[in-house]
Protein backbone atom coordinates (compact mmCIF):
# COMPACT_ATOMS: atom_id res chain seq x y z
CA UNK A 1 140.35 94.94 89.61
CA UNK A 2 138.25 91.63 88.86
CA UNK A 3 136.37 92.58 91.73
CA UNK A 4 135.38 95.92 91.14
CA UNK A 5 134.13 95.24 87.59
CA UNK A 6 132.16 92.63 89.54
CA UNK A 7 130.43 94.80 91.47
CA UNK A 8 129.77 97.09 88.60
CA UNK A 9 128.28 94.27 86.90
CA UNK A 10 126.56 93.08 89.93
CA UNK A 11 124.74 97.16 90.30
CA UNK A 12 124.26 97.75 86.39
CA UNK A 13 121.94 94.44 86.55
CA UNK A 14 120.22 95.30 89.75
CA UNK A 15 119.82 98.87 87.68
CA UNK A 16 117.76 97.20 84.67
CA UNK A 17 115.97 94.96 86.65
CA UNK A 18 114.55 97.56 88.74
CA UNK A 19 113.96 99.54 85.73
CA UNK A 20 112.01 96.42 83.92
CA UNK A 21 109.90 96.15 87.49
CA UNK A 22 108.80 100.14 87.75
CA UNK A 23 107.99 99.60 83.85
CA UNK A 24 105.73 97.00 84.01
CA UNK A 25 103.92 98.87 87.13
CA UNK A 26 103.21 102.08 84.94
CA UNK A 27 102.29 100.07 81.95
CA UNK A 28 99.82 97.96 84.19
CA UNK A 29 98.78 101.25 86.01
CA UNK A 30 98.35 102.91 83.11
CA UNK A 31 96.38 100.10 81.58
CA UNK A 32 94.26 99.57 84.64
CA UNK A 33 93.60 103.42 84.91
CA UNK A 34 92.11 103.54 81.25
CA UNK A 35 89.85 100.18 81.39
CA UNK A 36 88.39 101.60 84.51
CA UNK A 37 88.08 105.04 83.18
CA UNK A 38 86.01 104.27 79.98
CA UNK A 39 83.37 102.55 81.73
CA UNK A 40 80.26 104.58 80.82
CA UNK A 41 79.41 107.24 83.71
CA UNK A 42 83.01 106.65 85.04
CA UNK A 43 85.48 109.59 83.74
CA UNK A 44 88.82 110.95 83.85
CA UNK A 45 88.66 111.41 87.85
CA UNK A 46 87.52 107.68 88.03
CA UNK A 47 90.64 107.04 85.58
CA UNK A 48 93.37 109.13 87.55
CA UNK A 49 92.14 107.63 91.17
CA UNK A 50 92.70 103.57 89.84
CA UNK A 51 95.86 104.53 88.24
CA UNK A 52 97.01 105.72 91.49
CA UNK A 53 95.47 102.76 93.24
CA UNK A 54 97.25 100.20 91.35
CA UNK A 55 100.23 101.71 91.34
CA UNK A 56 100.87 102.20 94.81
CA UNK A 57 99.66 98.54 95.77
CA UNK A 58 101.93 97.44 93.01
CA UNK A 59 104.93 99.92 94.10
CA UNK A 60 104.39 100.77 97.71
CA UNK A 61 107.33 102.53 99.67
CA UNK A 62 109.76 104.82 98.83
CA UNK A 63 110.74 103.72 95.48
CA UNK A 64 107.53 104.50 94.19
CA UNK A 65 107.09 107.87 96.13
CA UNK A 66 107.82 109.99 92.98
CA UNK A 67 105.03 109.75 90.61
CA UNK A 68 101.52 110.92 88.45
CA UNK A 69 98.97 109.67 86.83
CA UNK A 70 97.41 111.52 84.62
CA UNK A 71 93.76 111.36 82.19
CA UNK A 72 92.84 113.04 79.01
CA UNK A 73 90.03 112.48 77.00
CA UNK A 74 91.17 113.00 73.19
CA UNK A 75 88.51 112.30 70.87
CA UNK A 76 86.36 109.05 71.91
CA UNK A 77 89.61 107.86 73.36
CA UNK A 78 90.72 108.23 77.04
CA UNK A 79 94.34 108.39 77.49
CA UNK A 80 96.24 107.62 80.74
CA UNK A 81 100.02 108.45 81.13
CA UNK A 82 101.98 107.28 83.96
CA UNK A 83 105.37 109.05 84.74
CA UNK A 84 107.73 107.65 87.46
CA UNK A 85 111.23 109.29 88.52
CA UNK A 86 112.94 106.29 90.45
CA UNK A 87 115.54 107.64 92.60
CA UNK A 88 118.83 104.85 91.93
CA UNK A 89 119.65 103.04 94.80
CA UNK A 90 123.35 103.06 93.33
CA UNK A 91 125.36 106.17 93.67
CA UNK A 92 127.06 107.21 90.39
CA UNK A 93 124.63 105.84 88.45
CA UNK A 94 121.55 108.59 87.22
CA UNK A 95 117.91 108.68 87.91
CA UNK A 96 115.42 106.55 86.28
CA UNK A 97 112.21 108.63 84.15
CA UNK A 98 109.62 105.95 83.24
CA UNK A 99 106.44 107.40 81.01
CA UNK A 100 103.97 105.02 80.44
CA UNK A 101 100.53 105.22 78.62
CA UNK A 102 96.99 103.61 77.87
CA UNK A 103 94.40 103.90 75.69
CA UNK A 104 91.12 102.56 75.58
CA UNK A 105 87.61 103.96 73.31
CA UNK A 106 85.29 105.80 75.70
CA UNK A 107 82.07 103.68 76.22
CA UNK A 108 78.94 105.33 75.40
């Protein structure tokens, strides 16, 4: 019994810290995407193609298979949202959805 709520333990940890490590990626994807983005003459494509950059060199392989990157302008603002579906590694346990976004004032 001791060791089965061990291993439980043991997977529910590995669970949040590979939740904490796919957050940070979106949040620094999403960040990048933006800062890129509102250069002057650069653009929502511009924005959308870094996000996807850094988040595959930051998340390469399967685990990061399963995601978008999206652009909007809204106002002066451009806004980048990142949305990951992590597949868990641990059966029983469900799927991980991780939305992050970025905003940064359009340069002019």
């Amino acid at each position: 019994m001791a060791a089965m709520l061990t291993v439980i333990a043991v997977m529910t940890l590995v669970q949040l810290v590979l939740a904490a490590y796919v957050q940070g990626v979106a949040r620094a994807a999403a960040d990048e995407a933006v800062r890129t983005g509102s250069r002057v003459a650069a653009g929502i494509e511009v924005c959308r193609l870094r996000g996807s950059e850094v988040f595959t060199s930051l998340l390469p392989g399967p685990i990061g298979r399963d995601y978008t990157v999206a652009c909007t302008a809204e106002g002066n603002e451009l806004v980048s949202t990142v949305i990951v579906i992590v597949d868990s590694p641990t059966p029983g346990f469900p799927n991980l959805t991780i939305t992050a976004t970025g905003r940064a004032t359009q340069e002019t």
